[in-house]
C-alpha atoms as a PDB file:
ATOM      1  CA  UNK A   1     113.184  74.517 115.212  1.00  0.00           C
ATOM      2  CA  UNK A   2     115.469  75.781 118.177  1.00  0.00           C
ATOM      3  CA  UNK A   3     113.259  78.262 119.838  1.00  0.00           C
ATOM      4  CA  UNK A   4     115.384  79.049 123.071  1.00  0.00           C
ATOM      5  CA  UNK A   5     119.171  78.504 121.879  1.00  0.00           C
ATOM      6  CA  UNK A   6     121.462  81.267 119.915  1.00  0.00           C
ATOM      7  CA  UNK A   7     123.767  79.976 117.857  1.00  0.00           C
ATOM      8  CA  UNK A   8     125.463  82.915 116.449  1.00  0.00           C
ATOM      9  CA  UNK A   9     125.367  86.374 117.252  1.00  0.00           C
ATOM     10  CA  UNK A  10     124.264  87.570 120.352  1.00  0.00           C
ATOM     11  CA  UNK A  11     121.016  90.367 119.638  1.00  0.00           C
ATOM     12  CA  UNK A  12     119.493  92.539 121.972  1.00  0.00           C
ATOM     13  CA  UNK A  13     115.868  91.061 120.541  1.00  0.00           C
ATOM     14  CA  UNK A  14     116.795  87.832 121.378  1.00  0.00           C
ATOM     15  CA  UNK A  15     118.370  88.832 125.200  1.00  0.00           C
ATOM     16  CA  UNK A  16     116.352  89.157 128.668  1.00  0.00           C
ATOM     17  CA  UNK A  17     113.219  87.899 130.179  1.00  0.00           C
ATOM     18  CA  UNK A  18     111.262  87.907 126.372  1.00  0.00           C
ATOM     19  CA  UNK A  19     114.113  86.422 124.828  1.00  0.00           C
ATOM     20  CA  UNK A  20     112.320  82.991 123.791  1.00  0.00           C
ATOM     21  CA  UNK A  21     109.149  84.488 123.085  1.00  0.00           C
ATOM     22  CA  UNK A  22     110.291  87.062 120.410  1.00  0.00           C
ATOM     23  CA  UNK A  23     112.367  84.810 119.082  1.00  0.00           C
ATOM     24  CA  UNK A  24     108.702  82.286 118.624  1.00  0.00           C
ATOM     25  CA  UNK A  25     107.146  85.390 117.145  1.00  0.00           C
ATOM     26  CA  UNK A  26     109.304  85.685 114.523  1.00  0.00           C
ATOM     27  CA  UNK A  27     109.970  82.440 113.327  1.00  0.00           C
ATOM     28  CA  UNK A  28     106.102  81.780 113.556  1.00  0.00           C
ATOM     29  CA  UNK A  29     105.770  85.086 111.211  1.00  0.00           C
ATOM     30  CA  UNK A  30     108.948  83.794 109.093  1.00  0.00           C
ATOM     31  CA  UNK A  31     107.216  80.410 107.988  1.00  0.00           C
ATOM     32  CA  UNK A  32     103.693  81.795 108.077  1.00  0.00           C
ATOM     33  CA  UNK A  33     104.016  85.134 106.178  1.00  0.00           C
ATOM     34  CA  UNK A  34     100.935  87.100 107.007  1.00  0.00           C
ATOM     35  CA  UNK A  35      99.292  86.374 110.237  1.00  0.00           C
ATOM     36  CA  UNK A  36      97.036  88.256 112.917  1.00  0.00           C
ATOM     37  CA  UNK A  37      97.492  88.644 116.422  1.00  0.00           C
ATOM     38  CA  UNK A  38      95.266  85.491 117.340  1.00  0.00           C
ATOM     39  CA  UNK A  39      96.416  83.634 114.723  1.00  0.00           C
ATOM     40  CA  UNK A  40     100.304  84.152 116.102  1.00  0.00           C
ATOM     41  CA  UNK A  41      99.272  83.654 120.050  1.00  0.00           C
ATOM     42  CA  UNK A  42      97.143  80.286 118.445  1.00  0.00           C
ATOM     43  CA  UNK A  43     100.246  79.208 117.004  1.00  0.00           C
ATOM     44  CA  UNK A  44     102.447  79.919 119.864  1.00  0.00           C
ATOM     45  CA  UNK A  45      99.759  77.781 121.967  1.00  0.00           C
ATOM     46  CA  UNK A  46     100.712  74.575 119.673  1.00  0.00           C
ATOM     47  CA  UNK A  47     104.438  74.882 121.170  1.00  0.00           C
ATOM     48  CA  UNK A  48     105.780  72.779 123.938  1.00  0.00           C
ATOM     49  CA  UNK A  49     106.716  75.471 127.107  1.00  0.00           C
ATOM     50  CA  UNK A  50     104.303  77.946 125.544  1.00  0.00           C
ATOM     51  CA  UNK A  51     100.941  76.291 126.248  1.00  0.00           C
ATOM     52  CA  UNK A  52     100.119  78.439 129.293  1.00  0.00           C
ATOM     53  CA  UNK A  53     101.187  81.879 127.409  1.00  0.00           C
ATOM     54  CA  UNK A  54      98.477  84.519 128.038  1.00  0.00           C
ATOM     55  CA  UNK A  55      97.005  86.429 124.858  1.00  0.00           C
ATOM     56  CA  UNK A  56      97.893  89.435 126.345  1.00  0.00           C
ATOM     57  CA  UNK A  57     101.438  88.735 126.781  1.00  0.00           C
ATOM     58  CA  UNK A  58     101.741  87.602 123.095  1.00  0.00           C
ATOM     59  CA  UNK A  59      99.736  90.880 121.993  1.00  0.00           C
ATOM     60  CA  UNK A  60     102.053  93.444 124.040  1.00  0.00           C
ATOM     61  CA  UNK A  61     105.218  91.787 122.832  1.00  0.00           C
ATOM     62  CA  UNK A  62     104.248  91.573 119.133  1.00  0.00           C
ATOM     63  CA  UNK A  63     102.799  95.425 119.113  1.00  0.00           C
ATOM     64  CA  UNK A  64     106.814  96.313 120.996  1.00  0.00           C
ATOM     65  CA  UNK A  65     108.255  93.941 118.247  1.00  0.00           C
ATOM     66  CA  UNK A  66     106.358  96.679 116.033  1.00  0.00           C
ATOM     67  CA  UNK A  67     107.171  99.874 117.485  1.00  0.00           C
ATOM     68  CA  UNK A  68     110.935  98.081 116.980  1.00  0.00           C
ATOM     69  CA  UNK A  69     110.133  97.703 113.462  1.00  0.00           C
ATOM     70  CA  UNK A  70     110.751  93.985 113.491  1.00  0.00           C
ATOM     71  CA  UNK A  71     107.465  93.229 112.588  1.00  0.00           C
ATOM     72  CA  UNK A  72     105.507  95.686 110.371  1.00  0.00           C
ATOM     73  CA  UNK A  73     101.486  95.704 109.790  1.00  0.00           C
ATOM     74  CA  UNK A  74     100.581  94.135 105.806  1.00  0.00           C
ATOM     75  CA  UNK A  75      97.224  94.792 105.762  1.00  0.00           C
ATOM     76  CA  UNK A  76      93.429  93.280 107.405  1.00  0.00           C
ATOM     77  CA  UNK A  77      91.048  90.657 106.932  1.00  0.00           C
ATOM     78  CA  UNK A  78      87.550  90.315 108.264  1.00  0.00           C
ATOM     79  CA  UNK A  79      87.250  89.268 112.064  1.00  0.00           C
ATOM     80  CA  UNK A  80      84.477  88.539 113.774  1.00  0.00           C
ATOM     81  CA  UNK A  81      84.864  90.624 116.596  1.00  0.00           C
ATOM     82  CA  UNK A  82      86.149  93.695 115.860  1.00  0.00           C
ATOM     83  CA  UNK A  83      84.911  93.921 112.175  1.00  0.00           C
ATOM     84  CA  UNK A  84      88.641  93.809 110.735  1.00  0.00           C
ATOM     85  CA  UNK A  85      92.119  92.435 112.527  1.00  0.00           C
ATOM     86  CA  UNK A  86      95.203  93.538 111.204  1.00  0.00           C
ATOM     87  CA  UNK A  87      97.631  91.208 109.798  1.00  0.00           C
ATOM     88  CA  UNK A  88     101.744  91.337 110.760  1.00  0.00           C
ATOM     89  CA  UNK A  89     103.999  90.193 108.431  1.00  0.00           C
ATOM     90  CA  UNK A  90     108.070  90.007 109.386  1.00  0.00           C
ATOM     91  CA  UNK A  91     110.394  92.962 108.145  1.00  0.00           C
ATOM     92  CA  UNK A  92     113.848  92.964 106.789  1.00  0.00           C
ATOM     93  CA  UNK A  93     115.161  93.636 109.879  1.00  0.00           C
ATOM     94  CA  UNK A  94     113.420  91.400 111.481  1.00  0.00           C
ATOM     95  CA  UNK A  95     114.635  88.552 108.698  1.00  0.00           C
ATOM     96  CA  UNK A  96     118.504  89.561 109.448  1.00  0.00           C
ATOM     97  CA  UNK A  97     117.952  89.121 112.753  1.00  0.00           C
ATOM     98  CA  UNK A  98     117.037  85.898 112.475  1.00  0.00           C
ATOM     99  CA  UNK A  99     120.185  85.274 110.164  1.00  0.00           C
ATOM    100  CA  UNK A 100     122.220  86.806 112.449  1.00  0.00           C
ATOM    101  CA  UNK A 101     121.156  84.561 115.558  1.00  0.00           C
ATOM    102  CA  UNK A 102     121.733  81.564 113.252  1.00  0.00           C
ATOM    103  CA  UNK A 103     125.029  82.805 111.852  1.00  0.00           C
ATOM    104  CA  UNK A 104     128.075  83.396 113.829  1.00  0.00           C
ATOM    105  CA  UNK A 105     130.570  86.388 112.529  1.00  0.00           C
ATOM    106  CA  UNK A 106     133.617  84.327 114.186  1.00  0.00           C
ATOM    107  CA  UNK A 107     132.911  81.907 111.456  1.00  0.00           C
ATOM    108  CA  UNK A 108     132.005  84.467 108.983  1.00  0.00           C
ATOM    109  CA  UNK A 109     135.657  85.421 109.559  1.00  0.00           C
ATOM    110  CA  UNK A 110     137.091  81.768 109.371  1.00  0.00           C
ATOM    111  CA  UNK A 111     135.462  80.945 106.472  1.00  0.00           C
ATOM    112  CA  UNK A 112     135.180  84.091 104.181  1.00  0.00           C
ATOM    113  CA  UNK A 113     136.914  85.093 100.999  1.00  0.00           C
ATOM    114  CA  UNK A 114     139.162  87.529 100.465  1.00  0.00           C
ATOM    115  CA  UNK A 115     136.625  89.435  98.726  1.00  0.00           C
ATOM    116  CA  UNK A 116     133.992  88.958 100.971  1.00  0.00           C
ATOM    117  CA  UNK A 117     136.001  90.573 103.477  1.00  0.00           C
ATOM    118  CA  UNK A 118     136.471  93.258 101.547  1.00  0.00           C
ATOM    119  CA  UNK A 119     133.214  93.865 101.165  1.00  0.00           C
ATOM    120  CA  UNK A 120     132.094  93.707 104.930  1.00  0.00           C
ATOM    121  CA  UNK A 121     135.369  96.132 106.069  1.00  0.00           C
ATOM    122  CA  UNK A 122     133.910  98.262 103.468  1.00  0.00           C
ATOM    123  CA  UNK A 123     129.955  97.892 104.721  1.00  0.00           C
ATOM    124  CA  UNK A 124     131.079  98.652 108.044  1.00  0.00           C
ATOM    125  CA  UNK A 125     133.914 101.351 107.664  1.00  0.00           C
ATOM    126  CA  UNK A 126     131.449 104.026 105.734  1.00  0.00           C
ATOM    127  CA  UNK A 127     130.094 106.397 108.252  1.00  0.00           C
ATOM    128  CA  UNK A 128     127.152 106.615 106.168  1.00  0.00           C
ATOM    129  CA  UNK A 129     126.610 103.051 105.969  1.00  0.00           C
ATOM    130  CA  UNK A 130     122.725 103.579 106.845  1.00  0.00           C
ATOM    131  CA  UNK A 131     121.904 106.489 105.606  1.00  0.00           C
ATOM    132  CA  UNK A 132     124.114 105.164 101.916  1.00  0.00           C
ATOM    133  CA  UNK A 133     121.553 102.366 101.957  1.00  0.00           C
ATOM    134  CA  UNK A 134     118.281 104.711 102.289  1.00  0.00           C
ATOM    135  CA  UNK A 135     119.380 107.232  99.532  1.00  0.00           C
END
């Protein structure tokens, strides 16, 4: 996997200082489905240029990938600590990103269809293009 390099379009998520580290987070949560806190900052430990990434870091940027809503809470499991942790799981949003950083629009545009072009002028041209999709 290509955890520091963006291949396609350029996200706010995946810009500045926490760049690389989101970017972990959410692939780790991608492939793994439901994890906890520990279990993401464990996994994030097994990565070459993350080994010396503090818990706390890991926890503060996953609960303001949350508050973001590019991660969501899916439910807990039994901990020993705490009695329960809560498991994270990776949201729609948080799944397009992902497209979107591996995807480039410029060759979206080369290589598109007629009628797929029609369809994205259309997507993007409503003024109620998000509020359409909640109704």
């Amino acid at each position: 996997m290509a955890w520091k390099k963006c291949k396609g379009t350029r996200l706010k998520v995946f810009s500045g200082k926490e760049a690389s580290l989101n970017r972990v987070i959410l692939l780790i949560l991608l492939s793994k489905k439901l994890l906890a806190k520990y279990d993401v900052f464990l996994e994030i430990r097994n990565i070459k240029g993350f080994k010396h990434e503090d818990s706390k870091t890991v926890y503060r940027r996953m609960e303001a990938l949350e508050q973001e809503r590019w991660i969501c809470q899916k439910g807990t499991r039994p901990a020993k600590v705490l009695g329960e942790s809560i498991l994270y799981e990776l949201t729609l949003r948080g799944k397009a990103a992902l497209t979107l950083d591996q995807k480039n629009m410029e060759d979206f545009l080369r290589t598109a269809t007629d009628e797929q072009l029609l369809k994205f002028i259309e997507a993007y041209s409503d003024p109620n293009f998000p509020n359409k999709i909640l109704d």
